[in-house]
N, C-alpha and C. Protein backbone atom coordinates (compact mmCIF):
# COMPACT_ATOMS: atom_id res chain seq x y z
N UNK A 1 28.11 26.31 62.38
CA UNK A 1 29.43 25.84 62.02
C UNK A 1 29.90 26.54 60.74
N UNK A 2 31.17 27.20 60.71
CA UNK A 2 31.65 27.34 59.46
C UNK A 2 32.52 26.57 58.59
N UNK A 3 32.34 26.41 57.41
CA UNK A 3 32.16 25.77 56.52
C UNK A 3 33.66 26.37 55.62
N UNK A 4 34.72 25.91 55.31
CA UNK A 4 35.50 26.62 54.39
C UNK A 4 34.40 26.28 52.81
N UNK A 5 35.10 27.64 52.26
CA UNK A 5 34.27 27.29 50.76
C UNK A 5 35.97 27.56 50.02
N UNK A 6 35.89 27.19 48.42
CA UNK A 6 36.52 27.96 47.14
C UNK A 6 35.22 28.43 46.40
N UNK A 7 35.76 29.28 45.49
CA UNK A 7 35.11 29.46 44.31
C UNK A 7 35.43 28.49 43.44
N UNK A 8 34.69 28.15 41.99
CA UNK A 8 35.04 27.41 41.30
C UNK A 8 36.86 27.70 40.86
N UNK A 9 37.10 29.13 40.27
CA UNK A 9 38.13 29.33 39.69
C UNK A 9 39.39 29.44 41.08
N UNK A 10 38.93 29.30 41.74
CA UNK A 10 40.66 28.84 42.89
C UNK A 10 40.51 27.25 43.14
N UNK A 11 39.74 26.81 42.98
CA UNK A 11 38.98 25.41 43.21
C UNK A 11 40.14 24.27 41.93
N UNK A 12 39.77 25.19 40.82
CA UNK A 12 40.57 24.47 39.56
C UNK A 12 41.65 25.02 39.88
N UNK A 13 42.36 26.03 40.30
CA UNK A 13 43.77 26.57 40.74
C UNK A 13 44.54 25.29 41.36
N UNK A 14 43.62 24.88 42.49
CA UNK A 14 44.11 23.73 43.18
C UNK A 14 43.94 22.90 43.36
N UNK A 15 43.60 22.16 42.22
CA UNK A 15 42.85 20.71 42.31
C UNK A 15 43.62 19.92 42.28
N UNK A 16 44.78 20.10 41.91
CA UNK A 16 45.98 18.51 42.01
C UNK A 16 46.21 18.30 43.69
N UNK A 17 45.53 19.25 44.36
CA UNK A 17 46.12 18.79 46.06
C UNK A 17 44.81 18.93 46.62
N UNK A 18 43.61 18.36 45.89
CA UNK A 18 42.12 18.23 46.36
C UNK A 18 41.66 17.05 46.05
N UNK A 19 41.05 16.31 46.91
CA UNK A 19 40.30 14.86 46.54
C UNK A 19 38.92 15.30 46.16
N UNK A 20 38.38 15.29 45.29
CA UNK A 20 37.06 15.70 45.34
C UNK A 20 36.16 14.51 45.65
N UNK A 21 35.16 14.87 45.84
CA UNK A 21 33.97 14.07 46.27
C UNK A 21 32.81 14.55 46.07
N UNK A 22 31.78 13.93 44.62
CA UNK A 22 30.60 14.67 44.55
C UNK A 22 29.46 13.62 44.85
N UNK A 23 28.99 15.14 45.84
CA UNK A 23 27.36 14.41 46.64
C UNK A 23 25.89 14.21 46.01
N UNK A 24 26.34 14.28 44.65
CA UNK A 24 24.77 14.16 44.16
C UNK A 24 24.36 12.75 43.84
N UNK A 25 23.31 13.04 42.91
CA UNK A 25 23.08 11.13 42.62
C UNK A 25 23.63 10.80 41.23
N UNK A 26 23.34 9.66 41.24
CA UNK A 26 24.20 9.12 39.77
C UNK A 26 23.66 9.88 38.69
N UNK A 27 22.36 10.09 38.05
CA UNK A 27 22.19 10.33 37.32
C UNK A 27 22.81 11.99 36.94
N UNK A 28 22.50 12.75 38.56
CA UNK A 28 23.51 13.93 37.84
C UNK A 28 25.14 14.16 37.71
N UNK A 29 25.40 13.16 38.46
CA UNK A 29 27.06 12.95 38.27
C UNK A 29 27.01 12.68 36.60
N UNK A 30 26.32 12.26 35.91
CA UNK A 30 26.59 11.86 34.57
C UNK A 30 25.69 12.71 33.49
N UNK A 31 24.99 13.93 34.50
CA UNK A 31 23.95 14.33 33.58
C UNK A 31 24.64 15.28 33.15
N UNK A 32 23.68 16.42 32.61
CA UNK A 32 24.05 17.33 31.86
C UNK A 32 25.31 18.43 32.07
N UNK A 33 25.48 18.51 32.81
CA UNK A 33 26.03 19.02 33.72
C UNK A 33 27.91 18.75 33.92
N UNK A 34 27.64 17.25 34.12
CA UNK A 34 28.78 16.35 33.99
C UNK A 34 29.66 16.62 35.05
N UNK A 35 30.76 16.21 35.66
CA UNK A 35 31.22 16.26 36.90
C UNK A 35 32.77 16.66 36.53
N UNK A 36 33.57 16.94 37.85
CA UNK A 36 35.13 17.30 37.69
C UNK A 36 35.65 15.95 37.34
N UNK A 37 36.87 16.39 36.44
CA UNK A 37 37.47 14.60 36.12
C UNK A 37 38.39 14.21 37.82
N UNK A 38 38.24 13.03 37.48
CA UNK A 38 38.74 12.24 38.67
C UNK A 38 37.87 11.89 40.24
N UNK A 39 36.75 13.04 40.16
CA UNK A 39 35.68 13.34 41.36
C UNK A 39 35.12 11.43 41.22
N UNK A 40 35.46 11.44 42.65
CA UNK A 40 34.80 10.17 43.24
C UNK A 40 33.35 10.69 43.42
N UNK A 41 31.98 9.79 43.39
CA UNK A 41 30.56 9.56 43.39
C UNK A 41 30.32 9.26 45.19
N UNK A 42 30.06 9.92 45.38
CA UNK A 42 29.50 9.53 47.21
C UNK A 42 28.33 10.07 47.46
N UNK A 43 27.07 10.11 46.83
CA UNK A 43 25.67 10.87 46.86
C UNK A 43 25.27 10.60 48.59
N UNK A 44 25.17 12.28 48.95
CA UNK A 44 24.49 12.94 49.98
C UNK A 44 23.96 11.47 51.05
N UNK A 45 23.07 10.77 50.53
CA UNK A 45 22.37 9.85 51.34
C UNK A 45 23.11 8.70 51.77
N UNK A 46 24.47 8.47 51.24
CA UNK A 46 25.13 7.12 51.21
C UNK A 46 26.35 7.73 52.43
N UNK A 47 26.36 9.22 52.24
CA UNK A 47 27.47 9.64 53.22
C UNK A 47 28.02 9.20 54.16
N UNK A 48 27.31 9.13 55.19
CA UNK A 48 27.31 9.02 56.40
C UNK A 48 27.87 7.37 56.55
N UNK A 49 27.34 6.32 56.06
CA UNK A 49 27.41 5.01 55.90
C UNK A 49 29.31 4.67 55.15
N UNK A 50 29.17 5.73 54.48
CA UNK A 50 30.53 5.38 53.48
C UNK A 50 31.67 6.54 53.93
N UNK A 51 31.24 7.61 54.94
CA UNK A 51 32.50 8.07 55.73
C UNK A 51 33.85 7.65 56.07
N UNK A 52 33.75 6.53 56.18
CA UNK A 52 35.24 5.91 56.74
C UNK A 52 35.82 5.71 55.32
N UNK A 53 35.33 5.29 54.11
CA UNK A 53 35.94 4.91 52.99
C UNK A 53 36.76 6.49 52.38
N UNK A 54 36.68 7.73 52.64
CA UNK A 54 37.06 8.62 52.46
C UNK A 54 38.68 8.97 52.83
N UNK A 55 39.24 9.40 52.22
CA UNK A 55 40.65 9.60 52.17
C UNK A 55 40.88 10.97 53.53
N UNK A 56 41.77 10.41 54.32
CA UNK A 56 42.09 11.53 55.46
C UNK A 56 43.51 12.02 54.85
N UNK A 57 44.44 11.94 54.13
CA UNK A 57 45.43 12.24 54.41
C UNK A 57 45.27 13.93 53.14
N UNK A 58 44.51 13.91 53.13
CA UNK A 58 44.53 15.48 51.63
C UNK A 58 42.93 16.31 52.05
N UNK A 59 42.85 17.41 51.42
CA UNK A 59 42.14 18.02 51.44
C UNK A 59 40.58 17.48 50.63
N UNK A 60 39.66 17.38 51.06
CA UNK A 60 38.20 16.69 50.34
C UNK A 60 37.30 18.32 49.61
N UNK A 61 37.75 18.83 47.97
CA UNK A 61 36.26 19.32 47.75
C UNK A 61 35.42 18.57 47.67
N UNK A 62 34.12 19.02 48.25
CA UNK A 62 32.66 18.76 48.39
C UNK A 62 32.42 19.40 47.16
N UNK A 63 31.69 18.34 46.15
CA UNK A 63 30.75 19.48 45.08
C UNK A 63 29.33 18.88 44.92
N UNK A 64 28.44 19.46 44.76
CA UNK A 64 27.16 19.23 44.02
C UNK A 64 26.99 19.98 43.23
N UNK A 65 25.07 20.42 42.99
CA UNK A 65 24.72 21.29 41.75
C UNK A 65 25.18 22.46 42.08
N UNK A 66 24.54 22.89 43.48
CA UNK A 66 24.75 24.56 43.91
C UNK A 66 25.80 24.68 44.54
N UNK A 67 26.21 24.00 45.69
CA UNK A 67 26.74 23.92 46.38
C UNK A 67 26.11 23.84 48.23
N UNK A 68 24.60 23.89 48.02
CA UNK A 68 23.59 23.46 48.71
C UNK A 68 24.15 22.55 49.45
N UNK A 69 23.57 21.27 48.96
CA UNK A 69 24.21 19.41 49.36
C UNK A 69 25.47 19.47 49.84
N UNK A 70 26.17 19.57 48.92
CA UNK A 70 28.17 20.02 49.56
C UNK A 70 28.09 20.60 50.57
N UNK A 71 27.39 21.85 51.09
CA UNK A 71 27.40 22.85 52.34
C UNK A 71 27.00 21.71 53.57
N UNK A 72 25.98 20.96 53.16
CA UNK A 72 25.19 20.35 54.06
C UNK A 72 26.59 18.80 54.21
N UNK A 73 26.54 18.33 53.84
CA UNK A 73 27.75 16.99 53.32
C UNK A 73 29.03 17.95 53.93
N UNK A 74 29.78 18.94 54.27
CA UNK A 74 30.73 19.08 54.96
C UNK A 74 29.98 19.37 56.39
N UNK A 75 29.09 20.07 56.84
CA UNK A 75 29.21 19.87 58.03
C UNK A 75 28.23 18.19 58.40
N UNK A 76 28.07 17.56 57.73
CA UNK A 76 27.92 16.34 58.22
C UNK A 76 29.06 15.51 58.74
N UNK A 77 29.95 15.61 57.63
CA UNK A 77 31.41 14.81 57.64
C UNK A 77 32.01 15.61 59.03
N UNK A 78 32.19 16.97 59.19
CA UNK A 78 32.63 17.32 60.28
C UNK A 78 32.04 16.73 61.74
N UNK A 79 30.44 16.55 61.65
CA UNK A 79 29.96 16.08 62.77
C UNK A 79 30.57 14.63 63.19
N UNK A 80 31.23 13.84 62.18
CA UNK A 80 31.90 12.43 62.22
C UNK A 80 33.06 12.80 62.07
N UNK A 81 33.44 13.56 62.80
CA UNK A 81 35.49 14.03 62.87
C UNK A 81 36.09 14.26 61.23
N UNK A 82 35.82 14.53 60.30
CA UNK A 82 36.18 14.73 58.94
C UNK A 82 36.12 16.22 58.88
N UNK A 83 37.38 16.82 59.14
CA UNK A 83 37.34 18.10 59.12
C UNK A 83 38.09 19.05 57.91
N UNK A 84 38.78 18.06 57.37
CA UNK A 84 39.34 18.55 56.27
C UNK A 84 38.79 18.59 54.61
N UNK A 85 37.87 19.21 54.94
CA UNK A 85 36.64 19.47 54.30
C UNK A 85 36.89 20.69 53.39
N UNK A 86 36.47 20.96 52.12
CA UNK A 86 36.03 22.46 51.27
C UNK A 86 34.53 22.37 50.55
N UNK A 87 33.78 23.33 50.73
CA UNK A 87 32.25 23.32 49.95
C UNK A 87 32.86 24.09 48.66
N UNK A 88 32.98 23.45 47.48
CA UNK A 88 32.92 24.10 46.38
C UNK A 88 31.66 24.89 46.05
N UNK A 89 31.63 26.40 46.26
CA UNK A 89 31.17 27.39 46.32
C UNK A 89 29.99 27.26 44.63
N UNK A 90 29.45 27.46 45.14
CA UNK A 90 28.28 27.51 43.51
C UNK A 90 28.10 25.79 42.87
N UNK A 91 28.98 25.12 43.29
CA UNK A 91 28.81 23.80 42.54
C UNK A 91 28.82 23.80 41.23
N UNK A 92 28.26 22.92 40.54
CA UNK A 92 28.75 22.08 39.37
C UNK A 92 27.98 23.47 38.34
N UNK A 93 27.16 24.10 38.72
CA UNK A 93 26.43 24.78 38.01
C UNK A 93 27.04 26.35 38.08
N UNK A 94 27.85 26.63 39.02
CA UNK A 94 29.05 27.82 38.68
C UNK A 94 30.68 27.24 37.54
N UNK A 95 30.63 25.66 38.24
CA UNK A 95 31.94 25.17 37.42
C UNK A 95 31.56 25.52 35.85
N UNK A 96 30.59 24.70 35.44
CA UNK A 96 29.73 25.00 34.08
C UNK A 96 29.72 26.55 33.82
N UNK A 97 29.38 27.34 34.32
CA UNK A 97 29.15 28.96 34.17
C UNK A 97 30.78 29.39 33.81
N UNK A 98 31.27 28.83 34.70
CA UNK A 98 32.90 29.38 34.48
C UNK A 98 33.70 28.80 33.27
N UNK A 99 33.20 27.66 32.56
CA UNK A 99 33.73 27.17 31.48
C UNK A 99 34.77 26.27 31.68
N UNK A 100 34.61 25.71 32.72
CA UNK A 100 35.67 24.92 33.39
C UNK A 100 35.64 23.16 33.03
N UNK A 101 36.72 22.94 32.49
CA UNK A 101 36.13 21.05 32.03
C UNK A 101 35.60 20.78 33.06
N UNK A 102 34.71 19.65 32.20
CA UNK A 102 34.34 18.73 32.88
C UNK A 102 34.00 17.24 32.43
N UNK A 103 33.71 16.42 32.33
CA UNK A 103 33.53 14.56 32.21
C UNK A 103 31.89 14.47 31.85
N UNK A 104 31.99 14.08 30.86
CA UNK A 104 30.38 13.72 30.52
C UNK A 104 30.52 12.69 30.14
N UNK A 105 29.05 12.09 30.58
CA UNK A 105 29.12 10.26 30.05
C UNK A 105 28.71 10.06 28.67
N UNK A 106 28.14 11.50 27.81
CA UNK A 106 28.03 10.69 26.31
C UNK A 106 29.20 10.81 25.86
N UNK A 107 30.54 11.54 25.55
CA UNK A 107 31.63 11.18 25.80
C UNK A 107 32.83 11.01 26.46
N UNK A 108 32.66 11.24 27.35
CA UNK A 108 33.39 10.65 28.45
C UNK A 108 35.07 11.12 28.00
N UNK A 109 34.77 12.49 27.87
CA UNK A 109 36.01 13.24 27.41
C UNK A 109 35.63 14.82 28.48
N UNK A 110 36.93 15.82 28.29
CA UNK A 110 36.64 17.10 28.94
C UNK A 110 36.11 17.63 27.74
N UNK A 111 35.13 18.74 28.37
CA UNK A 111 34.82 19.22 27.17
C UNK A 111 35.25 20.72 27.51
């Protein structure tokens, strides 16, 4: 199955018309790393169960660390009719590389 991807930097181009959704677990949604602001928490294992709670009417980036999980988490969602799917390409660990804000929980600001 193919998979649409962005790169991080077209990813932030178009994020006001992207729902994001990151598949990792709590602790790295808040770890070092820190997540896109506004990215809803839906970790990889809860997916499938919490599918329907997902927004159909906009486009869903997928992010994790690499973009591994996300790759795997869109064609899951596709296998349950969720096709309007993007794998953010490199994940949280290209967003970081690219210098791109992000939400951290010791302050809970962009940095």
């Amino acid at each position: 199955m193919k998979v649409e991807e962005l790169t991080v930097r077209e990813a932030s181009k178009r994020i006001a018309e992207l729902d994001v959704v990151d598949v990792r677990e709590e602790d790295e949604f808040h770890g070092p790393l820190g997540h896109i602001a506004g990215a809803r928490l839906l970790p990889y294992d809860h997916l499938e169960q919490a599918a329907d709670q997902l927004p159909r009417h906009r486009l869903l980036l997928i992010a994790c660390r690499t973009g591994r999980r996300s790759r795997m988490a869109c064609e899951l969602l596709a296998a349950l009719g969720i096709t309007s799917t993007i794998n953010l390409s490199g994940g949280m660990m290209a967003w970081n590389d690219a210098e791109l804000p992000v939400v951290r929980r010791a302050t809970e600001e962009s940095a």
